[in-house]
Protein backbone atom coordinates (compact mmCIF):
# COMPACT_ATOMS: atom_id res chain seq x y z
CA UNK A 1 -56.26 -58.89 70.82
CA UNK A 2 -52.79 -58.29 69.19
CA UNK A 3 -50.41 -55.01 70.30
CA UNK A 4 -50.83 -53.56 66.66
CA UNK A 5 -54.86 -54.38 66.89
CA UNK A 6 -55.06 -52.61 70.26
CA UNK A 7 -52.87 -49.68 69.18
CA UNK A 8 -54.70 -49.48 65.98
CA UNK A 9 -57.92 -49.29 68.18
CA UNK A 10 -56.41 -46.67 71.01
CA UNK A 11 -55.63 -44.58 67.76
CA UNK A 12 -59.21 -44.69 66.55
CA UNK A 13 -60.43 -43.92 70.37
CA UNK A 14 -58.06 -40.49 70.58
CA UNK A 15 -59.18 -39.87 66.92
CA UNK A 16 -63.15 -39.70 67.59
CA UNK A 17 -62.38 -38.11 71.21
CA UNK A 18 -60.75 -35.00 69.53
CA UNK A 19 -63.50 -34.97 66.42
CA UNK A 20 -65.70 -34.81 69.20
CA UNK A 21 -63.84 -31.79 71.36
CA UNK A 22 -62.81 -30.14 68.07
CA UNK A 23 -65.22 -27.00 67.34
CA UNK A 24 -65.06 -24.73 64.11
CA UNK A 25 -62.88 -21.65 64.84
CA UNK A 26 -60.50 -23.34 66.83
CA UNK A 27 -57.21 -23.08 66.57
CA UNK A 28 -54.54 -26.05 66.61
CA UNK A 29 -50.93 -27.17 65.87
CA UNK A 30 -50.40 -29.64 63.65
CA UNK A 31 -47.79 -31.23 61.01
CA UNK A 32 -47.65 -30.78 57.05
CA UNK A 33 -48.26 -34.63 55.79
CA UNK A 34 -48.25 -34.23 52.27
CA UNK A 35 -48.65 -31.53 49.88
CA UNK A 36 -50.79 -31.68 46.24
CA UNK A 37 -51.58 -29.12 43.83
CA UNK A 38 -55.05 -27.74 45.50
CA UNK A 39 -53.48 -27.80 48.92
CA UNK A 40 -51.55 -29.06 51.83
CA UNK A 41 -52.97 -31.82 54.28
CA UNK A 42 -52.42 -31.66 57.89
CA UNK A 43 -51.97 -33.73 61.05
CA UNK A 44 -53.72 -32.93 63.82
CA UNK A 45 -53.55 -35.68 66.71
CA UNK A 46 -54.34 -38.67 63.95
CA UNK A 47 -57.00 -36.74 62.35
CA UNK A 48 -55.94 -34.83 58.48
CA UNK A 49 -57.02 -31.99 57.54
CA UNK A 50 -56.80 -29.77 54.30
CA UNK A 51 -56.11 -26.57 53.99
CA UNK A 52 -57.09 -25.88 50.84
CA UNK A 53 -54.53 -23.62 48.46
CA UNK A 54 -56.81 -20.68 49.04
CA UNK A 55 -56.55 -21.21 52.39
CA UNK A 56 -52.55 -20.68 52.78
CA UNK A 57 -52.30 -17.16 52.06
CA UNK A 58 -54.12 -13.21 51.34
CA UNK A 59 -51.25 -13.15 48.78
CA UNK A 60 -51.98 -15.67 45.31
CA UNK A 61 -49.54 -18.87 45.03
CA UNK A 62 -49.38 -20.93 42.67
CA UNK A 63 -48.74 -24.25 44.50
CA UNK A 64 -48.89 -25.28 48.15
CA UNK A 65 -44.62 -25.74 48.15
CA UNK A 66 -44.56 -21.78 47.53
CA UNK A 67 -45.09 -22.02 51.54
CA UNK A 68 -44.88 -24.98 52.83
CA UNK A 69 -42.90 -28.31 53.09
CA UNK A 70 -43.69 -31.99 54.27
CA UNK A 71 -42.71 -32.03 58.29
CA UNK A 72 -43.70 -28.08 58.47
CA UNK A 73 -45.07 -27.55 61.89
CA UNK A 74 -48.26 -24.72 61.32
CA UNK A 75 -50.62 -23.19 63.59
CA UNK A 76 -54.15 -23.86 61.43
CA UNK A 77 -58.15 -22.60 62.35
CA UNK A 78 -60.59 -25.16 61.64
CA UNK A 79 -62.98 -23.88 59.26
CA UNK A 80 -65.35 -27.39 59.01
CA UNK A 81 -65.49 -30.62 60.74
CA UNK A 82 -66.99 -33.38 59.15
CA UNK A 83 -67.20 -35.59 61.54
CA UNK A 84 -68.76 -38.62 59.34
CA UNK A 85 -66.08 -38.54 57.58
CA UNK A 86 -63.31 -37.58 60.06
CA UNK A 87 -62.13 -34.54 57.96
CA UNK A 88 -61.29 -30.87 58.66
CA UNK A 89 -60.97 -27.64 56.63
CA UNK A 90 -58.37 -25.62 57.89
CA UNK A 91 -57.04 -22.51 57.13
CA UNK A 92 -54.03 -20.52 57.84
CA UNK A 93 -54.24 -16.99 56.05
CA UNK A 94 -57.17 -16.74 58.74
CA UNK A 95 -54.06 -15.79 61.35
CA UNK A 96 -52.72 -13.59 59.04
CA UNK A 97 -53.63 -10.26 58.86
CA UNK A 98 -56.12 -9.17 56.24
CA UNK A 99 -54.54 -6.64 53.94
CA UNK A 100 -57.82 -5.06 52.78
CA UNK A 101 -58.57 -4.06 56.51
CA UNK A 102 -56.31 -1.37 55.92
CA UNK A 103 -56.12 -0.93 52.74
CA UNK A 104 -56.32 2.27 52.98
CA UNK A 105 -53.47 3.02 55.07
CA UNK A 106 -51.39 0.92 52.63
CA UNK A 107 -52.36 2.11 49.24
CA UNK A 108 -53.34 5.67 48.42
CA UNK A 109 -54.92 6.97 44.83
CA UNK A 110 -51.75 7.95 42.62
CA UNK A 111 -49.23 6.02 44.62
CA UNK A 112 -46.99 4.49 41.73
CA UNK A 113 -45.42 0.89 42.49
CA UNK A 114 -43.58 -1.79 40.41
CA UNK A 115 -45.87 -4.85 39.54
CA UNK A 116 -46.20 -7.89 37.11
CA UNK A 117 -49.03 -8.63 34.15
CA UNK A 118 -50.24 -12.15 35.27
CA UNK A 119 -53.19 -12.35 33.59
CA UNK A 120 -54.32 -10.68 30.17
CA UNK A 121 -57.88 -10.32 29.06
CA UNK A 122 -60.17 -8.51 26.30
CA UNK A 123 -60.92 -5.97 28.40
CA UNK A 124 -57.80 -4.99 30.57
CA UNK A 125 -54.81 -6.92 32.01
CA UNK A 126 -54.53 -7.99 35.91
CA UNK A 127 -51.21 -7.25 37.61
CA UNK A 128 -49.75 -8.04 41.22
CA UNK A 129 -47.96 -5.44 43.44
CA UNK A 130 -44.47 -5.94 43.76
CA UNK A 131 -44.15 -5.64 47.86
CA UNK A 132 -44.95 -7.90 50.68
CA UNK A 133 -48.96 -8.29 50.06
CA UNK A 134 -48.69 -9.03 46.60
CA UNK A 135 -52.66 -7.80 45.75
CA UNK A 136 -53.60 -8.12 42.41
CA UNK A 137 -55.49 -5.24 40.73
CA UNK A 138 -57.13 -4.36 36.98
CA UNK A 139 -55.47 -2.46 34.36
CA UNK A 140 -58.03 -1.01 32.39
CA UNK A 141 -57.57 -1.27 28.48
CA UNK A 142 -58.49 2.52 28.29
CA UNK A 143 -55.59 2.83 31.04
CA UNK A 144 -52.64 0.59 29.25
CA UNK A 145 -51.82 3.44 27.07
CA UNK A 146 -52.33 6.60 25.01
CA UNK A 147 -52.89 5.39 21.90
CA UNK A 148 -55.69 3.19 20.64
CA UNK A 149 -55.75 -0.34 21.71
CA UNK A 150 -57.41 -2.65 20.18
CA UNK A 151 -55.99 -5.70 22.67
CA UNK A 152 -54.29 -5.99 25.86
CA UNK A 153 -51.92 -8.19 24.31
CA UNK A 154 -50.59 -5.28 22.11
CA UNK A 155 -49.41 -3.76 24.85
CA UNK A 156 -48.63 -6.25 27.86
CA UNK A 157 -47.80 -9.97 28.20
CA UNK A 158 -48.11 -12.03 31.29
CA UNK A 159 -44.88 -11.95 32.93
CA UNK A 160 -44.02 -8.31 32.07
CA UNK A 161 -42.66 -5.90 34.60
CA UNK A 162 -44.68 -2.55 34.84
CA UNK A 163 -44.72 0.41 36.63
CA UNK A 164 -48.25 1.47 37.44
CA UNK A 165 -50.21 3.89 39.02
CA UNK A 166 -52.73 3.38 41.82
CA UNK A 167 -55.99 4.80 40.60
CA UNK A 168 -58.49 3.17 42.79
CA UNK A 169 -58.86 1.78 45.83
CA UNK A 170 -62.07 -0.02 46.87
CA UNK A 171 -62.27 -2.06 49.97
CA UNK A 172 -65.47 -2.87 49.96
CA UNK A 173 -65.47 -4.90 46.24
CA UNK A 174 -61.09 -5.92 47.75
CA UNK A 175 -60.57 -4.27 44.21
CA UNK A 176 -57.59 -2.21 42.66
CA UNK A 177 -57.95 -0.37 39.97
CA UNK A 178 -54.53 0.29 38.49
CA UNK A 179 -52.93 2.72 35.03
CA UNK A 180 -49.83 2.60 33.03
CA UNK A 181 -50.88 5.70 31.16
CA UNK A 182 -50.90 7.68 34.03
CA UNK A 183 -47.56 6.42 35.85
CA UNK A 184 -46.49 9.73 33.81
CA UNK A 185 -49.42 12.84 34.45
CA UNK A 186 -49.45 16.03 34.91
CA UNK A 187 -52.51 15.53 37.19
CA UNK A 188 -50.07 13.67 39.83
CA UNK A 189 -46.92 15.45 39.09
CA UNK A 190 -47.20 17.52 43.07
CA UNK A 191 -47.94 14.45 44.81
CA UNK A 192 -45.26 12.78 43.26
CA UNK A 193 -42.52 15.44 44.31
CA UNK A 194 -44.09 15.11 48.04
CA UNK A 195 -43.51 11.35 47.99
CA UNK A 196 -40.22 11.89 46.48
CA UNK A 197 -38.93 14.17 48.72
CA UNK A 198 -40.50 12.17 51.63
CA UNK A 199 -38.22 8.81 51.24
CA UNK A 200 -35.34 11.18 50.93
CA UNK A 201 -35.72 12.50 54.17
């Protein structure tokens, strides 16, 4: 047998040893190999693994390289092993803490924050909080504005820079329900003078 042969077969030995040690919920080091547009793969010990775009973070990205670059060194939890096929899911947002586990603490009801329209539909517009979770939440039509509107668009564009108003917070459904109309109300005119005088102090 040749040295590349043998190597080649040691390789295949150490691959099928750690399939076979590997269990689902571990967690492991590994290398970034390559990234793509659904995801990044990973070395572990020989054997890739993907960790798939929704995978990488609790906040949205658009592309793996929004975290990540080739020779990254990660700490990953295996999610599957299929062992047939010597592949892994991974995931890394699963060491990350889970923003909606205290959501509450977080976010109250009338908090007002700066966020951007990323998404505009027939029925409301979604936006993403401006801070270091980035959540997205719903902008009702009926709470884009005063006046009649007939579409989103009329009022909003994806890309836009809003101020909104927190207006709901459910943790169960991981949904925000957020208001442009109300980021000025009489109804939260105290509790915006506590905040106020809160970060001045």
């Amino acid at each position: 047998m040749s040295e590349k042969a043998a190597t080649k077969e040691i390789r295949a030995a150490r691959k099928e040893a750690l399939l076979d040690k590997l269990e689902e919920g571990d967690t492991c080091n590994g290398r970034v190999i390559s990234l793509t547009n659904f995801g990044a793969f990973i070395d572990i010990g020989g054997l890739q693994g993907l960790v798939h775009l929704s995978e990488m973070s609790w906040k949205r990205i658009n592309t793996a390289s929004d975290l990540l670059e080739v020779g990254d060194e990660v700490e990953v939890v295996v999610l599957t092993i299929d062992k047939d096929r010597g592949r892994l899911a991974l995931s890394l947002k699963r060491l990350q803490p889970d923003p909606w586990d205290e959501i509450e603490e977080l976010y109250q009801e009338g908090q007002l924050i700066e966020a951007v329209i990323i998404k505009v539909v027939k029925f409301g517009a979604f936006a993403r909080l401006q801070d270091e979770y980035g959540l997205e939440g719903l902008i009702h039509i009926s709470e884009l504005s005063d006046e009649h509107v007939d579409h989103p668009s009329q009022v909003v564009k994806p890309g836009q820079e809003v101020m909104v108003r927190i207006i709901r917070v459910n943790r169960e459904q991981r949904q925000l329900g957020l208001s442009i109309k109300q980021v000025v109300s009489d109804r939260f005119v105290e509790s915006d003078l506590e905040r106020l005088t809160t970060l001045q102090t």
